[in-house]
Protein backbone atom coordinates (compact mmCIF):
# COMPACT_ATOMS: atom_id res chain seq x y z
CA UNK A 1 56.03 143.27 41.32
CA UNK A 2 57.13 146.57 40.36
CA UNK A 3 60.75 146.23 41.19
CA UNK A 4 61.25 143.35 39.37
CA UNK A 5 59.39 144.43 36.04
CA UNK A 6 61.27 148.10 36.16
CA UNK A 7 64.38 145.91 36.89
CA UNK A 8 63.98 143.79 33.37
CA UNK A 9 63.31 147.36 31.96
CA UNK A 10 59.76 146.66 30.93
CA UNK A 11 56.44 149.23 31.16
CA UNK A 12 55.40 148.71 34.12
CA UNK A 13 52.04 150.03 33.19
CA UNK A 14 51.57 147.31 30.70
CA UNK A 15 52.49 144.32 33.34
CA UNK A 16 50.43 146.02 35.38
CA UNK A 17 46.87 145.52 33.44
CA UNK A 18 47.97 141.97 32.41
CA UNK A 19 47.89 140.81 36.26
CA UNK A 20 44.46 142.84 36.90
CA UNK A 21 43.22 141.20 33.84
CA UNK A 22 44.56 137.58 34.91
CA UNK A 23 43.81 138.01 38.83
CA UNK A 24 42.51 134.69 39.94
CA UNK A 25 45.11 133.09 37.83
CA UNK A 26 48.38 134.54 38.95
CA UNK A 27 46.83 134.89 42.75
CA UNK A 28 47.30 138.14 42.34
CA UNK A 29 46.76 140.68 45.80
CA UNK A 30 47.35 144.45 47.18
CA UNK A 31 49.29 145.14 50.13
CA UNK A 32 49.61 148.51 51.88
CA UNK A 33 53.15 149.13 53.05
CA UNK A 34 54.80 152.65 54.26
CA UNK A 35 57.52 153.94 52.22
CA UNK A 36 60.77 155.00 53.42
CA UNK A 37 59.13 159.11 54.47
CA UNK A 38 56.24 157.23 56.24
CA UNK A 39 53.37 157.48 53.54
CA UNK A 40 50.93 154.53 52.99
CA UNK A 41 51.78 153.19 49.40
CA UNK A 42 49.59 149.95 47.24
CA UNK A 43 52.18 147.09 46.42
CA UNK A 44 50.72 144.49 43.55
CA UNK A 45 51.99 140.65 44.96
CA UNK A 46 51.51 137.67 43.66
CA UNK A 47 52.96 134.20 45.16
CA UNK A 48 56.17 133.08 44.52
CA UNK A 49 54.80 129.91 43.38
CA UNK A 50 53.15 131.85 40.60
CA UNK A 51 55.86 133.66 40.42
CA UNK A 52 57.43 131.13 36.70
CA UNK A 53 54.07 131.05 35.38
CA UNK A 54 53.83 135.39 35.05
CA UNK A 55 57.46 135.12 33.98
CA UNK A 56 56.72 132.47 30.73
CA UNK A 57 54.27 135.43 29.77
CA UNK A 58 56.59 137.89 29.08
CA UNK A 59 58.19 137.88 25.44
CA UNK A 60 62.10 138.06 25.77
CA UNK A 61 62.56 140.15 22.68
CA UNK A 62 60.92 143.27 24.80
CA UNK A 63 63.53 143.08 26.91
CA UNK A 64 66.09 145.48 26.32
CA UNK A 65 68.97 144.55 28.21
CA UNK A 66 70.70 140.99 26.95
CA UNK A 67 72.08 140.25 30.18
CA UNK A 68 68.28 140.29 31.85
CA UNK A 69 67.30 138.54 29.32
């Protein structure tokens, strides 16, 4: 999720607590994957099913960038 929320220049801190808040409703889980120098690093997923309903949360105006938006 973090890609896609620093890619539509939002905080990803913020998007962050609203899926731990609303866990059971976006499906939300933790993977472990290794980055590219080997260390273990936590990935937030959700389905991509769930994947219009987190988008119709986020207010357009916050995003900066009129082409993302």
């Amino acid at each position: 999720m973090r890609p896609v929320v620093e890619g539509m220049r939002l905080n990803w801190a913020g998007q962050q607590q609203k899926l731990a808040a609303a866990r059971n409703g976006f499906a939300c889980m933790d993977i472990h994957t290794h980055d590219s120098s080997g260390r273990v690093q936590k990935m937030t997923c959700i389905p991509l099913r769930r994947y219009p309903m987190w988008l119709a949360t986020i207010n357009p105006a916050k995003i900066p960038n009129s082409a993302v938006r």
